[in-house]
C-alpha atoms as a PDB file:
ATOM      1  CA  UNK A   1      95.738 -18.474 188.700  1.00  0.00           C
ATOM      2  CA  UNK A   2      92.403 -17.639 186.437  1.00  0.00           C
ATOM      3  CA  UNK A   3      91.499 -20.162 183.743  1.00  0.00           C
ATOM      4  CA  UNK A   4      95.056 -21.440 183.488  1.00  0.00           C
ATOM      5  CA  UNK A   5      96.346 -17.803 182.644  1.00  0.00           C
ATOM      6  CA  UNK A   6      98.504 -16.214 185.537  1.00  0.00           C
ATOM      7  CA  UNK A   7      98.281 -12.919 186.751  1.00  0.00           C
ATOM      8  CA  UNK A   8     101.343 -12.824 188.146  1.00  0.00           C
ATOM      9  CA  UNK A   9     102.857 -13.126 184.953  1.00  0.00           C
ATOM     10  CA  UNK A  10     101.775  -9.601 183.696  1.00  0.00           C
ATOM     11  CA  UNK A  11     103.969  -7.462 185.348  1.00  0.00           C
ATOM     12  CA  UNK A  12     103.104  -3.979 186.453  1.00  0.00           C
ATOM     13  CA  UNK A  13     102.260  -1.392 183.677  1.00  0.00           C
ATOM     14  CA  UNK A  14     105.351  -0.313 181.637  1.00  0.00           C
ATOM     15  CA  UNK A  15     107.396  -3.559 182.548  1.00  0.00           C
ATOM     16  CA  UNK A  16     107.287  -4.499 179.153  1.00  0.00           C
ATOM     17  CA  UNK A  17     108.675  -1.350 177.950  1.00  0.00           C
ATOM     18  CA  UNK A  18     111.367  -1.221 180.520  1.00  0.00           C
ATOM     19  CA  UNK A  19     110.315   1.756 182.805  1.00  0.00           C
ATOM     20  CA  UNK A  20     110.404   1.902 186.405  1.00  0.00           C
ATOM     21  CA  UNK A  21     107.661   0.542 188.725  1.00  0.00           C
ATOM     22  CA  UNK A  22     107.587   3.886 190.393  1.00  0.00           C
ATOM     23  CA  UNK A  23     108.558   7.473 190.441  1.00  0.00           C
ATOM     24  CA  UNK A  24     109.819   9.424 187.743  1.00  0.00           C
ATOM     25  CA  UNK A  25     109.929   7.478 184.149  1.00  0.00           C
ATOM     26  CA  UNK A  26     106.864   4.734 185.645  1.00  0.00           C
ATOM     27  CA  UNK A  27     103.578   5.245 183.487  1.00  0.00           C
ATOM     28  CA  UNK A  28     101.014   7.295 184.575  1.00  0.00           C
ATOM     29  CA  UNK A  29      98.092   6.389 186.268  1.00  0.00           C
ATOM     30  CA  UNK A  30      94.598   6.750 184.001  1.00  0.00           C
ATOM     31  CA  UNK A  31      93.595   9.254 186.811  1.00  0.00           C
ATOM     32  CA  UNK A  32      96.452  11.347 186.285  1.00  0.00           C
ATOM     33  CA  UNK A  33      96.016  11.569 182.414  1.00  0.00           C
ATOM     34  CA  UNK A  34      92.547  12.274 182.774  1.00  0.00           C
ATOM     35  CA  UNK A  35      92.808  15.339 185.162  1.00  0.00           C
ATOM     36  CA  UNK A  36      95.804  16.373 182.389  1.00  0.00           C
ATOM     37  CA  UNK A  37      93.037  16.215 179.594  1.00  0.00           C
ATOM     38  CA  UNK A  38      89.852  18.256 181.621  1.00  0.00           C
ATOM     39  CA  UNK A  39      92.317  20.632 182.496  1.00  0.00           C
ATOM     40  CA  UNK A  40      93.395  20.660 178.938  1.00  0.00           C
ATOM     41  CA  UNK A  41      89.783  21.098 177.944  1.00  0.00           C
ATOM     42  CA  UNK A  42      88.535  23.293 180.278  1.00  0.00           C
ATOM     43  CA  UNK A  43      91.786  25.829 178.671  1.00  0.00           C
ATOM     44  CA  UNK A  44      90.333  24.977 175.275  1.00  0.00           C
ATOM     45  CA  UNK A  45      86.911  26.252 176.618  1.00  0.00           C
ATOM     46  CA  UNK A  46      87.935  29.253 178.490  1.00  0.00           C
ATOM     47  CA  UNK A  47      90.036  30.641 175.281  1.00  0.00           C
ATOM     48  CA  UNK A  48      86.714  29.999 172.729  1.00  0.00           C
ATOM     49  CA  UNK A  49      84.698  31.950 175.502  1.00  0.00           C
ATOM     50  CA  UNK A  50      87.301  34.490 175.446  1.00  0.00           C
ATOM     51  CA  UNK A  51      86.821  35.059 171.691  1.00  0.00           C
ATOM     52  CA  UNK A  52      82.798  35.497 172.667  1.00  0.00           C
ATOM     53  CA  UNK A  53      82.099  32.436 171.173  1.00  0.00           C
ATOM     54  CA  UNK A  54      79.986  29.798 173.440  1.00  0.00           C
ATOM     55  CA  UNK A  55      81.481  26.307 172.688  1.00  0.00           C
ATOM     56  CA  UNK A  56      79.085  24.767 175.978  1.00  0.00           C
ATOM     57  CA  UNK A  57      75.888  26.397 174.634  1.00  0.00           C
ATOM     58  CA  UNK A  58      76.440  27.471 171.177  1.00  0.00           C
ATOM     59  CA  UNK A  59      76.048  26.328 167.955  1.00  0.00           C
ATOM     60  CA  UNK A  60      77.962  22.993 167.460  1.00  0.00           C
ATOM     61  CA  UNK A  61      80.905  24.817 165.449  1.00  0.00           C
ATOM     62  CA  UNK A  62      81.876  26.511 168.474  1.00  0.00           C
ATOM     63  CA  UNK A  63      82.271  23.561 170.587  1.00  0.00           C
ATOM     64  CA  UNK A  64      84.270  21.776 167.293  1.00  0.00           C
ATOM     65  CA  UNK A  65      85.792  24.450 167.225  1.00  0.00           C
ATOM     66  CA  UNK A  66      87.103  23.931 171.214  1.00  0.00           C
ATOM     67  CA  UNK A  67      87.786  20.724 169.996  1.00  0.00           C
ATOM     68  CA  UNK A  68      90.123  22.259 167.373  1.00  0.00           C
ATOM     69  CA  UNK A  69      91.474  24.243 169.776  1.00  0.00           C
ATOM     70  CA  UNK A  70      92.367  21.208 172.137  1.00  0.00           C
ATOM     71  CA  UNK A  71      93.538  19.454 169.033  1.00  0.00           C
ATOM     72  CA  UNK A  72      96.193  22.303 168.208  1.00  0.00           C
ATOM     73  CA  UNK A  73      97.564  22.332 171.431  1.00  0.00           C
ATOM     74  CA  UNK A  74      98.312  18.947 171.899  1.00  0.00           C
ATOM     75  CA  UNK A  75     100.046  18.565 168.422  1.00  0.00           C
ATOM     76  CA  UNK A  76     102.013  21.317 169.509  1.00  0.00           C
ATOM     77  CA  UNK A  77     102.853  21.182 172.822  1.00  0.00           C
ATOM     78  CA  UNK A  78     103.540  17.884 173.128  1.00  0.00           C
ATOM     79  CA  UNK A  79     104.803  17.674 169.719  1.00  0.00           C
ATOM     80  CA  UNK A  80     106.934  20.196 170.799  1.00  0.00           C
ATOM     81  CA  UNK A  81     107.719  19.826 174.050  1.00  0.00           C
ATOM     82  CA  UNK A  82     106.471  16.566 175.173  1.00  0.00           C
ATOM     83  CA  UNK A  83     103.312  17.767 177.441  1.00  0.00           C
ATOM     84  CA  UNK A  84     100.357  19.939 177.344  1.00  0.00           C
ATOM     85  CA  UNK A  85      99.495  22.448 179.879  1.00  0.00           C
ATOM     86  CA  UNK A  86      97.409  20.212 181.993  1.00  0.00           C
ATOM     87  CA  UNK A  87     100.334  17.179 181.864  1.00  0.00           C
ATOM     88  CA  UNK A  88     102.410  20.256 182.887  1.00  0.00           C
ATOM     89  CA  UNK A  89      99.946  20.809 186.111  1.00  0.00           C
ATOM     90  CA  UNK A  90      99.421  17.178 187.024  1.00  0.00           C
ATOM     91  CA  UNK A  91     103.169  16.141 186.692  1.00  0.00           C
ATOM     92  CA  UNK A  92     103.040  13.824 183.086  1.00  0.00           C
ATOM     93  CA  UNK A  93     104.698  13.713 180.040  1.00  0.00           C
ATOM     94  CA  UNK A  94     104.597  11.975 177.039  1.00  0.00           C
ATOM     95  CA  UNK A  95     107.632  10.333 175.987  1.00  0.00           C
ATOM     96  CA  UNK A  96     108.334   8.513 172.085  1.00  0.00           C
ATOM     97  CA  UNK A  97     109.403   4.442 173.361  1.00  0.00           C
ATOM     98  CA  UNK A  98     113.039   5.393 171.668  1.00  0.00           C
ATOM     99  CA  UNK A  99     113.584   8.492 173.827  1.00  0.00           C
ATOM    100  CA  UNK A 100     114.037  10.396 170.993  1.00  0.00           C
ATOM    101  CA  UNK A 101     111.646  13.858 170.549  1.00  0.00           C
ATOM    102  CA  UNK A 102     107.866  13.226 169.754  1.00  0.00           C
ATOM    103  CA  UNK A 103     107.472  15.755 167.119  1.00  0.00           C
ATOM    104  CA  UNK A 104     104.743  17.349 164.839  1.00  0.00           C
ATOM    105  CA  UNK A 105     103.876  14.369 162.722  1.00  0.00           C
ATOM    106  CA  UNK A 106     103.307  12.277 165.664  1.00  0.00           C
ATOM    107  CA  UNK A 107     101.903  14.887 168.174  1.00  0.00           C
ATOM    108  CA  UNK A 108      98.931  15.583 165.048  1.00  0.00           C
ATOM    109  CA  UNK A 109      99.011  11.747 165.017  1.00  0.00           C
ATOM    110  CA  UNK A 110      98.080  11.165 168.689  1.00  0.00           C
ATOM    111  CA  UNK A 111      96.194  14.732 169.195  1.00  0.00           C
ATOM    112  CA  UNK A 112      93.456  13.353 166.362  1.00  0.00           C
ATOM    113  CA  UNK A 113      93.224  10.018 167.792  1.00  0.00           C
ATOM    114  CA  UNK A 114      92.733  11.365 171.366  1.00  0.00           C
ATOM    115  CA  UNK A 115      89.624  13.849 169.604  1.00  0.00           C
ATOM    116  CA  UNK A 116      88.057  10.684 168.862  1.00  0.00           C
ATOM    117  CA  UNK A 117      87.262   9.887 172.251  1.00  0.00           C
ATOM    118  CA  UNK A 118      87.640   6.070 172.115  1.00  0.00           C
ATOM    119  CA  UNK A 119      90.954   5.473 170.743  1.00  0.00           C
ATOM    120  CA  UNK A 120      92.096   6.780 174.666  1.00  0.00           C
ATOM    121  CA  UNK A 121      89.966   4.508 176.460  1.00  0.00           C
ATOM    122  CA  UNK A 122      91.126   0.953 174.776  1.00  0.00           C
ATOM    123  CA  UNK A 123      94.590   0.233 176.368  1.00  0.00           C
ATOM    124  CA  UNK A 124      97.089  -2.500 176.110  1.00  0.00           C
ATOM    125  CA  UNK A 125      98.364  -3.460 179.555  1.00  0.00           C
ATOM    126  CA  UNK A 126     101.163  -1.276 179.915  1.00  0.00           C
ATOM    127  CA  UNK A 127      97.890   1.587 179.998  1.00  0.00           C
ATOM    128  CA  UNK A 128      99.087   2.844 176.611  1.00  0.00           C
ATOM    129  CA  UNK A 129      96.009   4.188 174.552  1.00  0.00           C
ATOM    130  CA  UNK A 130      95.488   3.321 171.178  1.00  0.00           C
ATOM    131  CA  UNK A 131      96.437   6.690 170.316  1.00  0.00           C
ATOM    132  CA  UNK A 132      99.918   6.107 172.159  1.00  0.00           C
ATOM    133  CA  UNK A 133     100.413   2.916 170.382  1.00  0.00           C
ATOM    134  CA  UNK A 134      99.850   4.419 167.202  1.00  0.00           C
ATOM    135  CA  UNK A 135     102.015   7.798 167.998  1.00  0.00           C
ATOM    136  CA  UNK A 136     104.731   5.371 169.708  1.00  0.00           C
ATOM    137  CA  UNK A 137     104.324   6.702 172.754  1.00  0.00           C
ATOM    138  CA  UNK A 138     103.534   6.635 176.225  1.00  0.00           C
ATOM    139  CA  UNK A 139     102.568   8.856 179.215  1.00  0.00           C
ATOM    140  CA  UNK A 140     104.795   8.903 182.056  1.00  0.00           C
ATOM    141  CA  UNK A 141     105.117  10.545 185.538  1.00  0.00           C
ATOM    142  CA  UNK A 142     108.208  13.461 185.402  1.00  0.00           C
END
């Protein structure tokens, strides 16, 4: 016990929400869901360069516009399908609290908020973003 709060009162991440501990359906680990996002972004990167644009040593634009590109594929994808192609690799998903699809709205929703960088890095302590609270969301091992 810390300054009369308990720790052991907190649960493990995703208690609250009523997912497993472990395995399939638990929440992801922040290491996890950052490897899903570089290898997001180094796709984003790789299909700018592809166009002959240089988004690492370019004008600004071109790295916005790998931004964009990142952006568009997570409203998508995970819109869509409920992952990206770097949750896909690592083994993640994102999944709406009510089970039910995440869709376009709220894939644009969480895709804009995770562009901005610090909305991701302020989590609640079931390790759901800001951008997952405000999409309904959260990120979970498959």
């Amino acid at each position: 016990m810390t300054g009369g709060v308990s720790t052991d009162d907190l649960g493990y991440p995703g208690d609250r929400l009523g997912l497993p501990a472990k395995g399939p359906g638990s929440v992801a680990r922040f290491g996890s869901r950052l490897l899903a996002l570089a290898l997001d972004w180094i796709a984003c990167v790789v299909l700018v360069l592809a166009f002959g644009l240089d988004p690492l040593y370019g004008p600004p634009t071109e790295s916005l516009l790998a931004l964009g590109v990142l952006v568009v594929e997570h409203t998508i994808l995970v819109g869509l399908l409920g992952n990206s192609l770097g949750h896909r690799l690592v083994g993640i998903r994102v999944a709406r609290l009510d089970g039910a699809p995440i869709g376009l709205p709220r894939g644009l929703a969480r895709a804009v908020l995770l562009a901005l960088v610090i909305p991701p890095l302020v989590m609640d302590r079931d390790a759901r973003g800001l951008h997952d609270f405000a999409a309904g969301t959260v990120v979970v091992r498959r």
